[in-house]
N, C-alpha and C. Protein backbone atom coordinates (compact mmCIF):
# COMPACT_ATOMS: atom_id res chain seq x y z
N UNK A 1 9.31 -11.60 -45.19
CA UNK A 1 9.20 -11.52 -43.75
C UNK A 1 9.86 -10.23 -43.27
N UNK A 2 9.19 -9.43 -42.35
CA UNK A 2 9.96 -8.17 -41.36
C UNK A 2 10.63 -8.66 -40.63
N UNK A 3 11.62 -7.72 -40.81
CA UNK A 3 13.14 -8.02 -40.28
C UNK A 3 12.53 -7.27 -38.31
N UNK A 4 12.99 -7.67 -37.26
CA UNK A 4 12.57 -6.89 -36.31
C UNK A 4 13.51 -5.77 -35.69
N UNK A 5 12.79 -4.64 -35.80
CA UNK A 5 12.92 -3.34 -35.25
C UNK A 5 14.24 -3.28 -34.20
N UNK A 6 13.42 -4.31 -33.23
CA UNK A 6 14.51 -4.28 -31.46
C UNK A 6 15.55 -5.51 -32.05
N UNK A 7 16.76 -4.66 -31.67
CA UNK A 7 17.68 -5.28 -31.90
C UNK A 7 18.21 -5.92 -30.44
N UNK A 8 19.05 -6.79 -30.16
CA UNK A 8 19.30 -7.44 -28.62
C UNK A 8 20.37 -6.38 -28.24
N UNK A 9 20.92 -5.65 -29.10
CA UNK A 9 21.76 -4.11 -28.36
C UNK A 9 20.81 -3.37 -27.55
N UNK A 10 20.26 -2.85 -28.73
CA UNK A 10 18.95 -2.04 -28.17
C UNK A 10 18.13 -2.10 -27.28
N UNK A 11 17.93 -3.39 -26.74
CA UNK A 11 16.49 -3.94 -26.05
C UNK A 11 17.87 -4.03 -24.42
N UNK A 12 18.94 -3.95 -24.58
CA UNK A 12 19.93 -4.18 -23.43
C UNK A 12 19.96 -2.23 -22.66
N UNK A 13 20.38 -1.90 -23.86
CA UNK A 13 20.83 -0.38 -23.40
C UNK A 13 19.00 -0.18 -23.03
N UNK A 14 17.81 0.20 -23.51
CA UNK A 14 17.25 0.15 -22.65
C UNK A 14 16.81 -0.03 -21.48
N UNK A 15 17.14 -1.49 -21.26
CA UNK A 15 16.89 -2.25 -19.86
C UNK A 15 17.80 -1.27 -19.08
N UNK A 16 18.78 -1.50 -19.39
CA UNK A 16 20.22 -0.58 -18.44
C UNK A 16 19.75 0.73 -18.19
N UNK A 17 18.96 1.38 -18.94
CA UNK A 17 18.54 3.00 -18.50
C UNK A 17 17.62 2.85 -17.48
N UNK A 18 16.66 1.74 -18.09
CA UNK A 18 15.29 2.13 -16.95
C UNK A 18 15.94 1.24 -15.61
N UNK A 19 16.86 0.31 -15.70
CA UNK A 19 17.41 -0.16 -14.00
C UNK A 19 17.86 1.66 -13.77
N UNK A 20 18.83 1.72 -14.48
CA UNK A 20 19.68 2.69 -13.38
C UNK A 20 19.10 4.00 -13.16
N UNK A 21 17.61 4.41 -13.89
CA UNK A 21 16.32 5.23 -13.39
C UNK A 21 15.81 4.66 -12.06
N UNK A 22 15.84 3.82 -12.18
CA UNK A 22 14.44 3.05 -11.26
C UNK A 22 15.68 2.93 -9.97
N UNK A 23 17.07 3.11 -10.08
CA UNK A 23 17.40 2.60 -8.60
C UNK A 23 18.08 4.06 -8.12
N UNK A 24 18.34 5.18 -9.03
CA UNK A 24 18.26 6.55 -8.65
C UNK A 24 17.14 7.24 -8.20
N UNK A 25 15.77 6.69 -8.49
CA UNK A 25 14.66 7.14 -7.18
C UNK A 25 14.20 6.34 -6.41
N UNK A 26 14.90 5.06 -6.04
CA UNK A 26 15.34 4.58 -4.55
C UNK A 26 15.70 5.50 -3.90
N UNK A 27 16.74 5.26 -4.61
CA UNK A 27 17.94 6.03 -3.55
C UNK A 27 17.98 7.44 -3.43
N UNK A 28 17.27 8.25 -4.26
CA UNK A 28 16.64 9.20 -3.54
C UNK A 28 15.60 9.78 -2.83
N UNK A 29 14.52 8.43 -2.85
CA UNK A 29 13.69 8.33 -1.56
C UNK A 29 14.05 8.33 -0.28
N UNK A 30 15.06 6.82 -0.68
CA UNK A 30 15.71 6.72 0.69
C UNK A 30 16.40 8.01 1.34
N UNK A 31 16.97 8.65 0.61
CA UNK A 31 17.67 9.80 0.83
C UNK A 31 16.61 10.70 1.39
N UNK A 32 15.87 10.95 1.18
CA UNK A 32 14.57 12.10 1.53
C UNK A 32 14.13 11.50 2.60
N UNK A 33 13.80 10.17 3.25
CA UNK A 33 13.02 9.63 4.38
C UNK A 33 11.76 9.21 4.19
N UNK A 34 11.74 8.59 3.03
CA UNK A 34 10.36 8.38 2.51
C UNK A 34 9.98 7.18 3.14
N UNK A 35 10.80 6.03 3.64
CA UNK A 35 10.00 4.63 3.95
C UNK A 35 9.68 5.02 5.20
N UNK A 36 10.14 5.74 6.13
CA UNK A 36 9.64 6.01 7.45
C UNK A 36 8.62 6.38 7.56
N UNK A 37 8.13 7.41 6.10
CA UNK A 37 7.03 8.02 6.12
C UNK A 37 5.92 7.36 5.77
N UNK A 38 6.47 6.21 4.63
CA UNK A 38 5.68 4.90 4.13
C UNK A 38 5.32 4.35 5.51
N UNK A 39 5.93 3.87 6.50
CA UNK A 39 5.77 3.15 7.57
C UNK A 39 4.88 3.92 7.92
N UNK A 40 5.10 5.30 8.87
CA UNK A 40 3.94 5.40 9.53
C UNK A 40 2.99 5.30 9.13
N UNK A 41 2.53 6.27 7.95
CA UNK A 41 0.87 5.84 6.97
C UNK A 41 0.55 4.05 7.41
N UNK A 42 1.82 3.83 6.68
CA UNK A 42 0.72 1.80 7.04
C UNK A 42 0.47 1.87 8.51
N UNK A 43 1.34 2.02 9.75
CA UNK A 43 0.89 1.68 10.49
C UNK A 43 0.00 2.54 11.34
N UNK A 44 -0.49 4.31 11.04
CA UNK A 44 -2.01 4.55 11.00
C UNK A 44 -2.86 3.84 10.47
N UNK A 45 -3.12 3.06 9.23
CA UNK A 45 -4.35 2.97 8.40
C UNK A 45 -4.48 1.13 8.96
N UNK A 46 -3.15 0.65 9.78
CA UNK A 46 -3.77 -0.57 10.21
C UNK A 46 -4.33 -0.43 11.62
N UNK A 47 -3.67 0.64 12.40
CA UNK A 47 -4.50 1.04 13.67
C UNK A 47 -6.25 1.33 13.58
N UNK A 48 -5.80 2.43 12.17
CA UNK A 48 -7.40 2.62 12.15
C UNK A 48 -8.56 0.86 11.75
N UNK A 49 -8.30 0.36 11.08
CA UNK A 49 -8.70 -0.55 10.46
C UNK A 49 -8.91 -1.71 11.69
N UNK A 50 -8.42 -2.01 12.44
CA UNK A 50 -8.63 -2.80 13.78
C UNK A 50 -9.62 -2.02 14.94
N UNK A 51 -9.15 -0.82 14.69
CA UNK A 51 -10.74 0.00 15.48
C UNK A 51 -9.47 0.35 16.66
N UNK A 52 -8.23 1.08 16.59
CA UNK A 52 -7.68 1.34 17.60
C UNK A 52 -7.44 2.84 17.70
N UNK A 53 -6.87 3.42 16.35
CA UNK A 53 -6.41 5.04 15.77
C UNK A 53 -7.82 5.38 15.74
């Protein structure tokens, strides 16, 4: 039988890189003003979509 590759160290320190990737471009979205910018787009494309924009 193969012994498996991912060890439960390994498969941890992973997880831990891609969280603390994934919440350093939050937070530098947030930092840049990106959900405001997210917001307006949605709320053009639902104006347009009701027949108002």
């Amino acid at each position: 039988m193969k012994q498996c590759v991912f060890t439960a160290k390994r498969i941890a320190v992973v997880r831990a890189a891609v969280f603390v990737a994934a919440v350093s471009m939050i937070v530098f979205g947030v930092h840049r003003g990106e959900p405001f910018a997210v917001l307006q787009k949605a709320i053009r494309i639902c104006l347009e979509c009701i027949g108002i924009g």
